[in-house]
Protein backbone atom coordinates (compact mmCIF):
# COMPACT_ATOMS: atom_id res chain seq x y z
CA UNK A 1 -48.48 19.17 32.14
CA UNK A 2 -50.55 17.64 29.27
CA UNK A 3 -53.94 18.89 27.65
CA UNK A 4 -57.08 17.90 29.05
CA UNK A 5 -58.87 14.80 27.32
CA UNK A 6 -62.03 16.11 26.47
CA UNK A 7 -62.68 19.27 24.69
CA UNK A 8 -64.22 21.94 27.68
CA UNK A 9 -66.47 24.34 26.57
CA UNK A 10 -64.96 28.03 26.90
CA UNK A 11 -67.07 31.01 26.27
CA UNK A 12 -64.04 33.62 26.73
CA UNK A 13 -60.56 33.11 25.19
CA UNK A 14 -57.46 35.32 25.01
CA UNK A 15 -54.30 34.62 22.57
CA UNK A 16 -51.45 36.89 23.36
CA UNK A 17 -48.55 37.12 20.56
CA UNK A 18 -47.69 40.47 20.83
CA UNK A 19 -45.62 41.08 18.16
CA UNK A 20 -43.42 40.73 15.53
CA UNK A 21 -45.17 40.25 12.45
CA UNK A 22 -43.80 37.14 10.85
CA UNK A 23 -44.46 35.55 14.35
CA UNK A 24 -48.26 37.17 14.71
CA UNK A 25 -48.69 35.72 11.35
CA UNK A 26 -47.12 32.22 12.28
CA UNK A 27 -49.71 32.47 15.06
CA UNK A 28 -53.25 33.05 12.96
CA UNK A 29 -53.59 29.43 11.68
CA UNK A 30 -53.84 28.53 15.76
CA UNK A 31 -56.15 31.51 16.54
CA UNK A 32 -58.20 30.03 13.38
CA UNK A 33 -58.02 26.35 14.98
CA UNK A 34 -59.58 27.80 18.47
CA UNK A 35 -62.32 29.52 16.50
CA UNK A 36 -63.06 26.06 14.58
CA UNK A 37 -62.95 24.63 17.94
CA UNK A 38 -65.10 27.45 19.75
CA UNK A 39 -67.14 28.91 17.16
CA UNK A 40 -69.78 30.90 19.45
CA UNK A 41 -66.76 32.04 21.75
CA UNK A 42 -65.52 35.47 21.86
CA UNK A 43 -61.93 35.46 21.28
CA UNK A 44 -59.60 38.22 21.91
CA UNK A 45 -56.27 39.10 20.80
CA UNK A 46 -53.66 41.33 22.96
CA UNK A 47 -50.99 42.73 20.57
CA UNK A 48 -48.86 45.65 19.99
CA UNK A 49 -50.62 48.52 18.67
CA UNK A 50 -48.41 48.69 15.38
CA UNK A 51 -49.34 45.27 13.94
CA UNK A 52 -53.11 45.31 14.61
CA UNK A 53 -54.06 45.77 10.40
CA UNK A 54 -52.88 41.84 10.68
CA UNK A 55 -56.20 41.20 12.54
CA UNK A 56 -58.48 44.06 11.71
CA UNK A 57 -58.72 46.84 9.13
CA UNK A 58 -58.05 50.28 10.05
CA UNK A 59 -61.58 51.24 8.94
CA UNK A 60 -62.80 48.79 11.22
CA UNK A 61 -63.63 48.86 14.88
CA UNK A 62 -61.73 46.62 16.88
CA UNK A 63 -64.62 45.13 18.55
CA UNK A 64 -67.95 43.35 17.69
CA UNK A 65 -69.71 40.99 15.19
CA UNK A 66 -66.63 39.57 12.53
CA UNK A 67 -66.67 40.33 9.04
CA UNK A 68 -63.90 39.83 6.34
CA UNK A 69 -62.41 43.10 8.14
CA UNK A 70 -61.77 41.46 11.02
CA UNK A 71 -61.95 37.78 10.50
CA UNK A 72 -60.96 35.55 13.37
CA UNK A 73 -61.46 37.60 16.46
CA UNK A 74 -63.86 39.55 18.43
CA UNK A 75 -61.79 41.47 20.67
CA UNK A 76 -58.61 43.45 19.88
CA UNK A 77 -56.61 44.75 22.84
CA UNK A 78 -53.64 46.93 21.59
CA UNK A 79 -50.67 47.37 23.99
CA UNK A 80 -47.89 50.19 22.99
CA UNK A 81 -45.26 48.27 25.09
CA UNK A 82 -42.45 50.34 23.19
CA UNK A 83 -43.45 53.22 23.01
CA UNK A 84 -44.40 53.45 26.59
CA UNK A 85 -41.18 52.35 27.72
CA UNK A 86 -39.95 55.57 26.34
CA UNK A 87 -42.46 57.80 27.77
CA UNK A 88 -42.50 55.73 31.45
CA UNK A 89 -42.46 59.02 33.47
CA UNK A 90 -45.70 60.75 31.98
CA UNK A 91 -48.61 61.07 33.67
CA UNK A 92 -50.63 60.44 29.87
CA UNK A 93 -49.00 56.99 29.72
CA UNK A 94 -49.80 55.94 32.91
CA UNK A 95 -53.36 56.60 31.82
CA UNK A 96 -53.22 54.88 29.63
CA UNK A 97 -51.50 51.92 30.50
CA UNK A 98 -54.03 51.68 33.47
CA UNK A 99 -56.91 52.00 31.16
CA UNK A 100 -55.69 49.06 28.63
CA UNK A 101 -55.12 46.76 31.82
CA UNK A 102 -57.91 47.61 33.24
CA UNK A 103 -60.28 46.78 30.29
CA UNK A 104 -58.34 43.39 29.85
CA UNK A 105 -59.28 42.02 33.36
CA UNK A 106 -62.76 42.99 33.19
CA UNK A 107 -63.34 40.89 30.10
CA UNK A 108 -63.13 37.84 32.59
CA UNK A 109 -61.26 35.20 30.10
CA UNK A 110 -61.33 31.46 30.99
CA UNK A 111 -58.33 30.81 29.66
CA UNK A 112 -55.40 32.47 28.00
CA UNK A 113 -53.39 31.01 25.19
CA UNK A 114 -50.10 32.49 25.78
CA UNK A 115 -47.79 32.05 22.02
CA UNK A 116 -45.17 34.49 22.26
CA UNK A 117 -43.19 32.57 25.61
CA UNK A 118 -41.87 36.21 26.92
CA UNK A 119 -41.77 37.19 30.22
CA UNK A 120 -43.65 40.28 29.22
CA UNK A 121 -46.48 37.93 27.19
CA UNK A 122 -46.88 35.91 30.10
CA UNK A 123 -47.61 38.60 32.67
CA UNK A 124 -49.73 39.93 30.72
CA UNK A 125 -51.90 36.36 30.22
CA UNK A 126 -51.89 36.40 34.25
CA UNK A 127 -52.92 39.74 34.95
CA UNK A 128 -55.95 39.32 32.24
CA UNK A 129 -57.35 36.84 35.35
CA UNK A 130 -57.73 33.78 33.36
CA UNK A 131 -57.81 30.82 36.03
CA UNK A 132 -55.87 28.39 33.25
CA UNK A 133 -53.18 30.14 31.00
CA UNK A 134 -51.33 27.50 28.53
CA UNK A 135 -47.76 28.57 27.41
CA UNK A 136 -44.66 26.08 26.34
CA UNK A 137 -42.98 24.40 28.92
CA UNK A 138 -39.64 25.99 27.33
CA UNK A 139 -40.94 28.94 26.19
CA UNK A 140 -38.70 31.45 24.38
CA UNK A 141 -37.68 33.16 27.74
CA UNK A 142 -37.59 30.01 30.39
CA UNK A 143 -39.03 31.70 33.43
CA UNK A 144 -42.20 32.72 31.40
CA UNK A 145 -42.86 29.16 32.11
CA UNK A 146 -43.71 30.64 35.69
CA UNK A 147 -46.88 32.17 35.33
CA UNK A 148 -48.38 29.35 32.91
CA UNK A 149 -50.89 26.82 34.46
CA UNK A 150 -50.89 24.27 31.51
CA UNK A 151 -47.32 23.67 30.37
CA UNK A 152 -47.33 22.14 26.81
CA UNK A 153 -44.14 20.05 25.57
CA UNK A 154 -44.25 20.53 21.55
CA UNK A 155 -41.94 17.68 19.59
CA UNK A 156 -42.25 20.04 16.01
CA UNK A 157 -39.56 22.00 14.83
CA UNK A 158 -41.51 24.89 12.85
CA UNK A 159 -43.07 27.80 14.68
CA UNK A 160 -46.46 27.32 13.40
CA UNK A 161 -46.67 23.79 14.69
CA UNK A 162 -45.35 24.38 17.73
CA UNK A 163 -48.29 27.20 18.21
CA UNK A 164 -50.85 24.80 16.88
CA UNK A 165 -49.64 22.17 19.74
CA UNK A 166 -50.52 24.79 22.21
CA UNK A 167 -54.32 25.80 20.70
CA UNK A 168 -54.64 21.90 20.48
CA UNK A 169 -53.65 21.94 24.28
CA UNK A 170 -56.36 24.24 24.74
CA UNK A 171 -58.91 22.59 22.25
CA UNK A 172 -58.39 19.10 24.28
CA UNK A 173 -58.25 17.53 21.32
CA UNK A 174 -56.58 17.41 17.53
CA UNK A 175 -57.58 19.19 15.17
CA UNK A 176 -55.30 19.54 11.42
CA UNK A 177 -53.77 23.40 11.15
CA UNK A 178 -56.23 25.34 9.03
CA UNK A 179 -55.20 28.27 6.50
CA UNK A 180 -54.10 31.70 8.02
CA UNK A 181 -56.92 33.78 7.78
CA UNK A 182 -55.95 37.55 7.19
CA UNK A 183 -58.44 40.72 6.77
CA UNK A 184 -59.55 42.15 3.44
CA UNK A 185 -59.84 45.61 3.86
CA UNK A 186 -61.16 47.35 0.59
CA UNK A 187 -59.80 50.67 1.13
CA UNK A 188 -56.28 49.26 1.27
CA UNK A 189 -56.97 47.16 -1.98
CA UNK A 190 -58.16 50.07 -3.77
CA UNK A 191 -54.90 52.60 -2.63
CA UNK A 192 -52.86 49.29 -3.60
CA UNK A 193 -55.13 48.68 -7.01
CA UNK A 194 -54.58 52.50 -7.79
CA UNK A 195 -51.08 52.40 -7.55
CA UNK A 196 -49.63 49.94 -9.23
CA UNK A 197 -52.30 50.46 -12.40
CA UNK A 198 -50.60 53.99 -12.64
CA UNK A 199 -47.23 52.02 -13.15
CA UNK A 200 -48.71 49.88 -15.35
CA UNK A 201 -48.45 46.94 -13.14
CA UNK A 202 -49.84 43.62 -12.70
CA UNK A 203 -49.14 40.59 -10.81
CA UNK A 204 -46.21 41.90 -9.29
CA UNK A 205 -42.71 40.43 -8.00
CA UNK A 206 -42.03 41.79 -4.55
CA UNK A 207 -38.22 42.12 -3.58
CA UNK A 208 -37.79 42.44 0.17
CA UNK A 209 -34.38 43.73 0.79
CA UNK A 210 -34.78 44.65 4.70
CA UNK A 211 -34.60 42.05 7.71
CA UNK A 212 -34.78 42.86 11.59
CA UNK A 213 -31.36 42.42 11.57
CA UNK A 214 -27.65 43.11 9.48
CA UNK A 215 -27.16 38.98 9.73
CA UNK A 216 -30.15 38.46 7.94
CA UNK A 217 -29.60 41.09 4.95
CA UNK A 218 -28.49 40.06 1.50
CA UNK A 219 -26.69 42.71 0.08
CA UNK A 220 -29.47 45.24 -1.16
CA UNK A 221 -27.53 45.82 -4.78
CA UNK A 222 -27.78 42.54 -5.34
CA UNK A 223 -31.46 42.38 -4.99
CA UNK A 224 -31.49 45.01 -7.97
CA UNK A 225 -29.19 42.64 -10.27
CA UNK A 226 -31.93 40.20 -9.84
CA UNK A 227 -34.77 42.82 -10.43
CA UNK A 228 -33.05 43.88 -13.48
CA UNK A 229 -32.83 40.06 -14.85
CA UNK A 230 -36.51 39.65 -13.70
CA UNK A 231 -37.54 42.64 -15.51
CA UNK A 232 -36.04 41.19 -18.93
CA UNK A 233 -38.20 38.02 -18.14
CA UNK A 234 -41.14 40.23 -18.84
CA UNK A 235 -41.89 40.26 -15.18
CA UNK A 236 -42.82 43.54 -12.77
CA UNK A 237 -40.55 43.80 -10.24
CA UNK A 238 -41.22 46.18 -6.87
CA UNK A 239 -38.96 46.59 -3.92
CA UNK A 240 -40.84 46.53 -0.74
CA UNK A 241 -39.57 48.45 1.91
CA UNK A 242 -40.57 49.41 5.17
CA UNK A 243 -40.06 51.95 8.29
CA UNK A 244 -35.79 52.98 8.31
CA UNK A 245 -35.51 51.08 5.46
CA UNK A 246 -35.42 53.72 2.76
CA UNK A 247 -31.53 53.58 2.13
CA UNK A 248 -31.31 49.90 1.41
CA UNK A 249 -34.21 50.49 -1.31
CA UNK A 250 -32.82 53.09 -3.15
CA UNK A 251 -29.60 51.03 -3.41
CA UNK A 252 -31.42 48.32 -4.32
CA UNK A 253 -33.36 50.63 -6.98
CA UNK A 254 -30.42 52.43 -8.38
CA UNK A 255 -29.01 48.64 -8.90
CA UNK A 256 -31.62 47.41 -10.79
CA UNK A 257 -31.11 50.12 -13.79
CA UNK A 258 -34.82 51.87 -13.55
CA UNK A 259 -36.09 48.38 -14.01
CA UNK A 260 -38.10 48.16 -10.03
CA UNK A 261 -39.69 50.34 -8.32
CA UNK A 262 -38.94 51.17 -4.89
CA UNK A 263 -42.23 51.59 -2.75
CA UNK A 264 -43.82 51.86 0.80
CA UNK A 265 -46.81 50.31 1.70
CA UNK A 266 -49.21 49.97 5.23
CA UNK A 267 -49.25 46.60 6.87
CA UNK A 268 -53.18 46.85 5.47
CA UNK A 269 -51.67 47.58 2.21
CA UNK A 270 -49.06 45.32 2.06
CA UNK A 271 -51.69 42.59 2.77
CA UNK A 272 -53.27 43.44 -0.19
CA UNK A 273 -49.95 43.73 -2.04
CA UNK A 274 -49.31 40.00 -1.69
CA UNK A 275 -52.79 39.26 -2.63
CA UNK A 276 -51.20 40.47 -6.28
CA UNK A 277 -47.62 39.48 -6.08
CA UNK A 278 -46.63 36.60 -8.75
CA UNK A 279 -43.47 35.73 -6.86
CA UNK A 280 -41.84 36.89 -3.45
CA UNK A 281 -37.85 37.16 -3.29
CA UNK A 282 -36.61 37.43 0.24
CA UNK A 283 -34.81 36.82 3.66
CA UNK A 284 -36.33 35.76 7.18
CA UNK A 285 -38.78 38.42 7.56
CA UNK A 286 -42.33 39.56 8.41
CA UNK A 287 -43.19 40.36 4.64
CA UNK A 288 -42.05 36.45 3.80
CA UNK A 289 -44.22 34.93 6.54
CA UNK A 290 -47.02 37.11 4.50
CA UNK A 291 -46.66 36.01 1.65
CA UNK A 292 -46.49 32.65 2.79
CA UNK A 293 -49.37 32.49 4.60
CA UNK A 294 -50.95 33.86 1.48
CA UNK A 295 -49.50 31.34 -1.07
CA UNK A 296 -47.11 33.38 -2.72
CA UNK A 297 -44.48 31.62 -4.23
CA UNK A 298 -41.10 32.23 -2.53
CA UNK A 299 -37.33 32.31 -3.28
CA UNK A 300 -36.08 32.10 0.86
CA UNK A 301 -33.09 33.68 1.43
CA UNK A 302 -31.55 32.67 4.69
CA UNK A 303 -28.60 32.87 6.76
CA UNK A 304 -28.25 32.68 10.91
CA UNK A 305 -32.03 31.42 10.85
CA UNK A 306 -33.09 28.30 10.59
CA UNK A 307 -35.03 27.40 7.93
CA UNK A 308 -36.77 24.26 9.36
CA UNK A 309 -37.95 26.62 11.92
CA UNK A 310 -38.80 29.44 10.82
CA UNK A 311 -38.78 28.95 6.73
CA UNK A 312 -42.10 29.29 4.18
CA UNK A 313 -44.85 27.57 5.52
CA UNK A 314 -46.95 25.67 3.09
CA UNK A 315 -46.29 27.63 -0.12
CA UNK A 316 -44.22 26.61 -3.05
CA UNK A 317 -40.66 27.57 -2.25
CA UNK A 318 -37.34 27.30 -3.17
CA UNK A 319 -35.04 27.87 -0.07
CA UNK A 320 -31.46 29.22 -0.43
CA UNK A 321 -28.76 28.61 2.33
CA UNK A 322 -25.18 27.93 2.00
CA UNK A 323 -23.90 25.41 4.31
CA UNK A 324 -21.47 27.97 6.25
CA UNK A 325 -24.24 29.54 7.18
CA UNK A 326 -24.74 28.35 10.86
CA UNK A 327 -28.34 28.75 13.25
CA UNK A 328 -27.86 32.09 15.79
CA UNK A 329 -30.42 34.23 17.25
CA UNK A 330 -27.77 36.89 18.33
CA UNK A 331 -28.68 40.03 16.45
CA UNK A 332 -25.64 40.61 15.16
CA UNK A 333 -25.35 43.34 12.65
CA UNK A 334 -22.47 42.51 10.55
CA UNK A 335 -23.71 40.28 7.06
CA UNK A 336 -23.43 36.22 7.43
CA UNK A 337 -20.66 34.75 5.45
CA UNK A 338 -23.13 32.34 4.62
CA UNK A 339 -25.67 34.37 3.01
CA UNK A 340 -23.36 36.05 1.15
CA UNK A 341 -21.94 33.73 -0.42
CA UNK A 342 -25.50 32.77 -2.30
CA UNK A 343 -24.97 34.85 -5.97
CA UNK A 344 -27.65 36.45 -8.03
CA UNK A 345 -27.46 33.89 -10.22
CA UNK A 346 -28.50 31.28 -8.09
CA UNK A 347 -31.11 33.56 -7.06
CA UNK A 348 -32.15 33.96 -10.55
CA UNK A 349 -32.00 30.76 -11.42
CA UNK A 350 -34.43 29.83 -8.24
CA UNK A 351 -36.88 32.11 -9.48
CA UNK A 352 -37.49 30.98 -13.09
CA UNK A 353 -37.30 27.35 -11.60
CA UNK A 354 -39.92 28.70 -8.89
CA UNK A 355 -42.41 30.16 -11.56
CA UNK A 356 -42.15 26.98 -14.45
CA UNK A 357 -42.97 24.82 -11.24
CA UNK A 358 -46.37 27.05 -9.86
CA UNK A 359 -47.41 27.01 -13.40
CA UNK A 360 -47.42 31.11 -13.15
């Protein structure tokens, strides 16, 4: 089904991409693009409780007028999907659960933008009542494609195009892809400010040694061999690391001869992190989709993942994949031949090529 010709006039608009956070990021130049379209509308967001920070500042309430806190939307409605899963017999999460549902369905969308193509998403986008819900017609999961009213056919190969295709959809008309538009929240930038001026650090290069899956890991020492060589550049290093991560950054740490510091940070912080960082060094993950959407220059480490899909978005780059590398999804645990056989000297070699080209 194609997109109406005419742009219609909604009041009441909900985007569901409920998680992870390199795709919820890959999702906020679209949300942007509907509040160009519909600047007077209110526009919600249903997400998973963990990566709300990437729409609204802790210190902020999830609701009312925006403000650089909470930037693009009016409405945050949290889900705990996981969480509740585990806790499916309790009376509390029941509550709960009933409560959240509840207050989605009495908001009385129009339409629902659904951007995440799960069976899960797209339940949700019906239940919320919206008459016209928009989702891909081969959505990640095909029978999604079941509760959609509009069924948008996409012809681009990278995620945030294909989401843009489906707010255009929506829009009725075309519109370019704007910037991501992330909140500033100034208690995070002063924890973040604080901490790295007690290391003596400015203008930071963030190593991100984790991925959301074994395939997708370069060897953490390695990532310390190229810390180290940073560090005699004259450059800061840090090694970012985040939730069960804590045993890849130490190796990574110990590697890299006292030279980077291994450290934790909110995603509120971690916002404000990349708002610093000089250069990123990483694989396929959420932190790289960060600091693309903030214009970090990146050194793109990948392996099973396709780079034309899901690779740095508008940012200088300098992407890294050796040809036996080959595109899977499976999350297979066990490292890629491919992305192992990239060296630190390549790596390396990206970087300083990466920095003399942004000028930085």
């Amino acid at each position: 089904m194609t997109a109406p010709s005419s742009t219609p006039e909604f009041e009441r608009i909900l985007i569901v991409r409920l998680s992870s956070m390199g795709d919820v990021i890959h999702a906020l130049p679209s949300a942007a693009m509907l509040r160009e379209a519909f600047p007077h509308a209110t526009i919600a967001w249903l997400i998973e409780d963990r990566w709300a920070e990437l729409l609204c500042a802790l210190s902020t309430p999830r609701a009312g007028a925006r403000s650089r806190q909470r930037p693009l939307v009016n409405l945050i409605h949290a889900v705990s999907l996981k969480s509740w899963r585990h806790s499916i017999f309790c009376n509390h999460t029941w509550e709960r659960i009933a409560a959240g549902l509840s207050d989605l369905r009495a908001r009385h969308y129009q339409v629902a933008v659904d951007l995440q193509g799960a069976v899960r998403s797209a339940i949700l986008a019906r239940w919320s009542g919206a008459p016209t819900i928009y989702g891909a017609v081969q959505p990640r999961e095909n029978i999604a494609s079941m509760w959609y009213s509009r069924r948008v056919i996409s012809e681009h190969l990278h995620v945030v195009e294909q989401y843009a295709d489906l707010a255009r959809a929506a829009i009725g008309r075309s519109l370019p892809i704007p910037e991501a538009i992330l909140p500033c929240d100034p208690i995070a930038e002063e924890t973040v400010e604080k901490r790295l001026s007690a290391l003596g650090i400015r203008e930071p290069v963030i190593l991100n040694p984790g991925a959301g899956w074994g395939a997708k890991q370069w060897p953490a020492e390695r990532y310390g061999e190229v810390a180290q060589a940073l560090a005699g550049q004259g450059l800061h290093p840090i090694i970012n690391f985040g939730p069960r991560e804590e045993a890849l950054a130490k190796e990574a740490e110990t590697a890299s001869a006292g030279t980077a510091h291994a450290l934790s940070f909110s995603v509120g912080e971690l916002i404000a992190l990349m708002r610093r960082a000089r250069l990123f060094i990483g694989g396929d993950t959420g932190p790289m989709h960060l600091a693309a959407a903030l214009r970090v220059p990146i050194v793109a480490l990948f392996g099973p993942t396709d780079p034309a899909r899901n690779g740095p978005y508008r940012t200088p780059s300098i992407v890294l994949r050796h040809p036996m590398s080959t595109t899977s999804l499976s999350h297979r645990m066990e490292p890629d031949r491919g992305l192992l056989a990239i060296t630190t000297g390549e790596v390396i070699a990206a970087a300083t090529r990466l920095l003399e080209r942004s000028g930085v």
